[in-house]
C-alpha atoms as a PDB file:
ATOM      1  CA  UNK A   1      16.482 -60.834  -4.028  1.00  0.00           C
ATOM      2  CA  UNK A   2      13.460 -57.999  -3.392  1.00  0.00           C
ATOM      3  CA  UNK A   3      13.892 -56.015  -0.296  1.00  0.00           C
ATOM      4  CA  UNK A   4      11.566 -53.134   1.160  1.00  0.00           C
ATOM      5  CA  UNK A   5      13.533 -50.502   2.749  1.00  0.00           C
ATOM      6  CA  UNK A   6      12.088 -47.281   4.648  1.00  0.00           C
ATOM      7  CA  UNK A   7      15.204 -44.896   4.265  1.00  0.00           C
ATOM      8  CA  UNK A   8      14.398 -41.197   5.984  1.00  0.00           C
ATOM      9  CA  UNK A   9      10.940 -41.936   5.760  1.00  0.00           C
ATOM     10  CA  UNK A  10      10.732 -43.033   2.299  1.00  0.00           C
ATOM     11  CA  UNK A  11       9.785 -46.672   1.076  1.00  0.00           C
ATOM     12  CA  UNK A  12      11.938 -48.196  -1.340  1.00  0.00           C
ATOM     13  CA  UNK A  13      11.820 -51.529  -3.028  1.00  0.00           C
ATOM     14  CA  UNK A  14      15.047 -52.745  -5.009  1.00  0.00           C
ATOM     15  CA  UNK A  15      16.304 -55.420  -6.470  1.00  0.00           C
ATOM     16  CA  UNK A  16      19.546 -56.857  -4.727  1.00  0.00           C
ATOM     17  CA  UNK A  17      22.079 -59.207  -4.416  1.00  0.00           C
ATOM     18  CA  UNK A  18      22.406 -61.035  -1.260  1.00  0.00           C
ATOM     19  CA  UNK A  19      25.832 -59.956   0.276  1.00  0.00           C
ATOM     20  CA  UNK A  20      25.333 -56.193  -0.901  1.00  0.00           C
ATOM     21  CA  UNK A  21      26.140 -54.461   2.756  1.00  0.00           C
ATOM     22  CA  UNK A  22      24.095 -51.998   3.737  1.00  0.00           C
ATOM     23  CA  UNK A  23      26.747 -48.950   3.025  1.00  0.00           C
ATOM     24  CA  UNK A  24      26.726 -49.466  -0.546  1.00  0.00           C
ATOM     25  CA  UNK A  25      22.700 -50.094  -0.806  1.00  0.00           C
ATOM     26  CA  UNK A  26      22.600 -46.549   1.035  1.00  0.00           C
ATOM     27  CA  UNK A  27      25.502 -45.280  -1.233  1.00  0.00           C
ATOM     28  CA  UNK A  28      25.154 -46.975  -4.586  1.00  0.00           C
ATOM     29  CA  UNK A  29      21.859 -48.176  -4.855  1.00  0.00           C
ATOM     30  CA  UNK A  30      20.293 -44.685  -3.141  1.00  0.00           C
ATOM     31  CA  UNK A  31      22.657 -42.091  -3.972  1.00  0.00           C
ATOM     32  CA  UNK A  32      22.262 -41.600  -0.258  1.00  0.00           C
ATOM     33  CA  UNK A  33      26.496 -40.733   0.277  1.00  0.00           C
ATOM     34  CA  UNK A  34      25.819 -39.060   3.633  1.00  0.00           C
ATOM     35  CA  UNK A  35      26.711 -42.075   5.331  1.00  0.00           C
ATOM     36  CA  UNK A  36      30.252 -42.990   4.305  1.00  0.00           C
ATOM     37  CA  UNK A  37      31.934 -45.589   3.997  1.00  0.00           C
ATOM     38  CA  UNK A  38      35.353 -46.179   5.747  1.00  0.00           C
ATOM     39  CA  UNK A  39      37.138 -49.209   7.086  1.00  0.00           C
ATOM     40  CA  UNK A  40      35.339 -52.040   6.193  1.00  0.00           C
ATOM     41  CA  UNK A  41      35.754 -53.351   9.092  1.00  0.00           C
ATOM     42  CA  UNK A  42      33.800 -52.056  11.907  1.00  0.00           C
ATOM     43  CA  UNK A  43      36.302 -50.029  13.349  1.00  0.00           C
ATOM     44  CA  UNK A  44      36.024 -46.376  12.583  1.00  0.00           C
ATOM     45  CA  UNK A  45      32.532 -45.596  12.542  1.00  0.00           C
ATOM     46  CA  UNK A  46      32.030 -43.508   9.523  1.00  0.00           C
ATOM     47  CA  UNK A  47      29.410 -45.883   8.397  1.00  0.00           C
ATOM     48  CA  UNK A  48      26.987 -45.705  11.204  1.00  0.00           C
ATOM     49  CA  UNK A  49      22.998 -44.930  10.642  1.00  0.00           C
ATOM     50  CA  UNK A  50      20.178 -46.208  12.448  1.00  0.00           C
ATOM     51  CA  UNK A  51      18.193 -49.390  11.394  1.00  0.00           C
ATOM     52  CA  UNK A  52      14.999 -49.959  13.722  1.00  0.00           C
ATOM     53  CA  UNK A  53      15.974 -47.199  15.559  1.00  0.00           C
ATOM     54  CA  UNK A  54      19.236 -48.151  16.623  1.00  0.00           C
ATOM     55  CA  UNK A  55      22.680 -47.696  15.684  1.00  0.00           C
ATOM     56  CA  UNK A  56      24.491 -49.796  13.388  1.00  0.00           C
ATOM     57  CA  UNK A  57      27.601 -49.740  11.556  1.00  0.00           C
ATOM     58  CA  UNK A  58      26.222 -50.262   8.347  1.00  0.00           C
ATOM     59  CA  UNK A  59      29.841 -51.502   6.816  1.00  0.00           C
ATOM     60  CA  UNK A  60      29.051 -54.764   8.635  1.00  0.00           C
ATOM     61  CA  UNK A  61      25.278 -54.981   7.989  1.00  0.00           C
ATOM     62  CA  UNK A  62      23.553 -57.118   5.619  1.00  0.00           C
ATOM     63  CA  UNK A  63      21.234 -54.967   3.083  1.00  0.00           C
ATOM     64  CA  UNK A  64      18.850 -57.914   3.533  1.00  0.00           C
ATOM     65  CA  UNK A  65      18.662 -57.471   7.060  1.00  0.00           C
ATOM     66  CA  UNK A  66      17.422 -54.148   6.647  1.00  0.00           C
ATOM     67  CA  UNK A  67      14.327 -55.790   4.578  1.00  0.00           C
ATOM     68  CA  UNK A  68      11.436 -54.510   5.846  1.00  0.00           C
ATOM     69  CA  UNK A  69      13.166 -52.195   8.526  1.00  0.00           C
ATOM     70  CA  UNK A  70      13.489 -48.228   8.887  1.00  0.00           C
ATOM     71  CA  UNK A  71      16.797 -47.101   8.657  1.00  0.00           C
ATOM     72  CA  UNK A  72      17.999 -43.275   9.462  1.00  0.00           C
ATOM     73  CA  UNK A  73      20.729 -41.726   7.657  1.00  0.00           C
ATOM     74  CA  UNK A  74      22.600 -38.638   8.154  1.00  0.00           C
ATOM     75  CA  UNK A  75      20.600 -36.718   5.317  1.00  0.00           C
ATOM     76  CA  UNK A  76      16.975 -37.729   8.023  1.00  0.00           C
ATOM     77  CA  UNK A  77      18.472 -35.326  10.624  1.00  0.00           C
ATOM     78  CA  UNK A  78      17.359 -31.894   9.585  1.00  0.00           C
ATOM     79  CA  UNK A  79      13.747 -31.186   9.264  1.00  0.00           C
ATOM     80  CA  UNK A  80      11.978 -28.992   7.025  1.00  0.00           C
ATOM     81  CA  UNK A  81      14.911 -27.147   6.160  1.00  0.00           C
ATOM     82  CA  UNK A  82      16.075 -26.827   9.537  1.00  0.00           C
ATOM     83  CA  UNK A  83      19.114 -28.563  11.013  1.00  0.00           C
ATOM     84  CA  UNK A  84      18.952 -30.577  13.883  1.00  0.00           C
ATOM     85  CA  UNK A  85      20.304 -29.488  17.186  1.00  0.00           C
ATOM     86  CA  UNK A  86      23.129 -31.877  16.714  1.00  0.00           C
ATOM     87  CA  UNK A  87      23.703 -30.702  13.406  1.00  0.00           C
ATOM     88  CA  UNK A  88      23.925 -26.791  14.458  1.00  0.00           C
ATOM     89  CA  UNK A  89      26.066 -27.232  17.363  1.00  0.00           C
ATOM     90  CA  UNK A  90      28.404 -29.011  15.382  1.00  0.00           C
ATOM     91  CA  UNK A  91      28.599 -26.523  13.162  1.00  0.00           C
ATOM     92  CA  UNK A  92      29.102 -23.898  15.880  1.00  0.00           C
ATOM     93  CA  UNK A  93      31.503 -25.616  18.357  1.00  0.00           C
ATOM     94  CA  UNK A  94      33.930 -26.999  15.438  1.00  0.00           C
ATOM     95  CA  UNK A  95      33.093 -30.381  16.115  1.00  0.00           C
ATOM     96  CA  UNK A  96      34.391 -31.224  12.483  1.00  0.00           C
ATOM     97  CA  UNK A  97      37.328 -30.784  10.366  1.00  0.00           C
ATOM     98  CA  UNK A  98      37.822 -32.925   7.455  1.00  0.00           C
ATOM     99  CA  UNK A  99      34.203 -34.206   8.044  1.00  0.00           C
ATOM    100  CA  UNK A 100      34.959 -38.018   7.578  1.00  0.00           C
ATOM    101  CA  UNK A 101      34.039 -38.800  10.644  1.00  0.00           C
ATOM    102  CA  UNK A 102      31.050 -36.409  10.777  1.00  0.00           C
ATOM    103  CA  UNK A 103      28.508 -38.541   9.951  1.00  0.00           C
ATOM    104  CA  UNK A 104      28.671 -41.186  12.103  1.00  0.00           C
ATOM    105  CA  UNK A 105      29.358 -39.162  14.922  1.00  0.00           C
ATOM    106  CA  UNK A 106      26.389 -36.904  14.349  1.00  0.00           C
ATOM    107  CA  UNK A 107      23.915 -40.002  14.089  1.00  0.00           C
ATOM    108  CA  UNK A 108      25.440 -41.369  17.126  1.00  0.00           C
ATOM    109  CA  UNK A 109      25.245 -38.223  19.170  1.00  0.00           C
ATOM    110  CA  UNK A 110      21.645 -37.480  18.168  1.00  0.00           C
ATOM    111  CA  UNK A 111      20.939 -41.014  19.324  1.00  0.00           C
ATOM    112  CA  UNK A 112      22.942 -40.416  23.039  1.00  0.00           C
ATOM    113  CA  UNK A 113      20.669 -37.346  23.303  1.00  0.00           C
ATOM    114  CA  UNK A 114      17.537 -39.039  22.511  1.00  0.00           C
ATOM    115  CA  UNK A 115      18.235 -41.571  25.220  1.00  0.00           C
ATOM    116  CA  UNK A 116      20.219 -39.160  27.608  1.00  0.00           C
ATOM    117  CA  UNK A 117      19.150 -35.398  27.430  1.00  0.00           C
ATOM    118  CA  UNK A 118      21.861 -34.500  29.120  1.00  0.00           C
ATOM    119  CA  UNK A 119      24.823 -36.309  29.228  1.00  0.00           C
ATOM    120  CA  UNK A 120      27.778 -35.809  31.391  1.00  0.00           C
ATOM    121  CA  UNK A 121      31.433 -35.853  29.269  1.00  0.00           C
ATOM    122  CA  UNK A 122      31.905 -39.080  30.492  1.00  0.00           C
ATOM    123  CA  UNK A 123      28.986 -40.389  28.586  1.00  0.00           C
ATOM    124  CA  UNK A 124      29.552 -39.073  25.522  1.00  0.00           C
ATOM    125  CA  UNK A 125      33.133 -39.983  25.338  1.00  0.00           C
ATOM    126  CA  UNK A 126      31.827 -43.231  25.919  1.00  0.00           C
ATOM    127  CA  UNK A 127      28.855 -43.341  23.188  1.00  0.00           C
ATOM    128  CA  UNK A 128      31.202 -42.163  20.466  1.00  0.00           C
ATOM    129  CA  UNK A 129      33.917 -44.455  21.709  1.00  0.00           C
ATOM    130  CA  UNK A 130      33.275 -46.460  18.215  1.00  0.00           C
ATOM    131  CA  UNK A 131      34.075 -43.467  16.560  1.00  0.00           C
ATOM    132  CA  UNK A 132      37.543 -42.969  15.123  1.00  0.00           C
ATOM    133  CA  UNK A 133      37.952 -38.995  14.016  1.00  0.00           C
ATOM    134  CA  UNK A 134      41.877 -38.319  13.457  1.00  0.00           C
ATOM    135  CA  UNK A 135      41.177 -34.775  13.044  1.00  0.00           C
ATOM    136  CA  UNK A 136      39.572 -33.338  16.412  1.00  0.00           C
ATOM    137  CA  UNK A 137      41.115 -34.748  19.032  1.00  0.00           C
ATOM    138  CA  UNK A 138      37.489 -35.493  20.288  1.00  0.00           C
ATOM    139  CA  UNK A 139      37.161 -32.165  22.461  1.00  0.00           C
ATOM    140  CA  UNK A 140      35.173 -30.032  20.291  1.00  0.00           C
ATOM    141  CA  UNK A 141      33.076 -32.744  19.594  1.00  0.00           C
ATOM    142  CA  UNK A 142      32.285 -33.759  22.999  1.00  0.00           C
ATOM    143  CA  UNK A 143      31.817 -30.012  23.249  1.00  0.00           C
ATOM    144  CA  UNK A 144      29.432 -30.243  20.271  1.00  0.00           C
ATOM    145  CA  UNK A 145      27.258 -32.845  21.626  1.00  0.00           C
ATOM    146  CA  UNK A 146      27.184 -30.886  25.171  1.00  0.00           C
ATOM    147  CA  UNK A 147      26.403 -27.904  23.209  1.00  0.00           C
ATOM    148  CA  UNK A 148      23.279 -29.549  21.074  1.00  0.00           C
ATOM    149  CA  UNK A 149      21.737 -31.020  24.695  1.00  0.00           C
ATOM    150  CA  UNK A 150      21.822 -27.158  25.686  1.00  0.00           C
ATOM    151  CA  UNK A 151      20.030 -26.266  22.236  1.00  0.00           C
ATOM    152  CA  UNK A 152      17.254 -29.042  22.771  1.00  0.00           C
ATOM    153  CA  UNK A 153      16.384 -27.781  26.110  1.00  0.00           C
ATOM    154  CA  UNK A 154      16.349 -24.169  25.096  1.00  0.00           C
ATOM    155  CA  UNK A 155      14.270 -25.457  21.884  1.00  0.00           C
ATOM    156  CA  UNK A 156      12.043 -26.821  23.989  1.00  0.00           C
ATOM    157  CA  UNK A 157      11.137 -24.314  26.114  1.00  0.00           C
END
């Protein structure tokens, strides 16, 4: 089957078979290996990008579904050469070690702060609850995403 995808602002259209998930269309079919793929399952989280704005774990996701949809990766975050605030602070507050995880977590956070510009800890914990990172311990990156809501309000001043 023909689908139309808008990946990061680019339209593609690709031939494809009917139970291809989403992952590997964004992997395989797009070279797009930002997003990554993990459990299979659902459970860890790796795999999540946005399609129609929201976020998905893309492991469990239809390609076909995303026919005619916008999806976001990880590689849509920085802009013009410039990392996104999530992006930075992660970088800064060690919110990443082995950088499995990384991925989904940024595209998660960066949709909490769209929704919530400033989240308490509580929050946060709680948006990247579907997140499994076995490397952090979850503090840095609950300081990360605390740290990136600082560095959108200070950008946008």
């Amino acid at each position: 089957m023909q689908v139309t995808v808008t990946v990061n602002g680019t339209e593609y259209v690709r031939e494809i078979e009917p139970r291809l998930l989403l992952v590997h269309f964004l992997r395989d079919t797009l070279g797009l290996t930002g997003t990554h793929w993990g459990c299979d399952t659902s459970n860890c989280g790796t795999c999540v990008a946005w399609m129609g704005g929201v976020p998905v774990k893309t492991c469990t996701v239809l390609a076909a579904m995303a026919d005619g949809r916008e999806v976001r990766t990880v590689e849509g975050l920085a802009s013009g050469g410039t990392l996104d605030p999530v992006q930075q602070a992660f970088s800064d507050k060690h919110g990443l070690q082995c950088g499995f995880c990384t991925p989904g977590m940024l595209m998660t956070s960066r949709w909490l702060l769209d929704h919530d510009p400033d989240p308490s800890e509580e929050t946060i914990r709680e948006a990247i609850s579907g997140q499994i990172c076995r490397c952090t311990g979850y503090e840095n990156i609950v300081r990360s995403v605390k740290a990136a809501a600082e560095l959108q309000r200070e950008g946008a001043k």
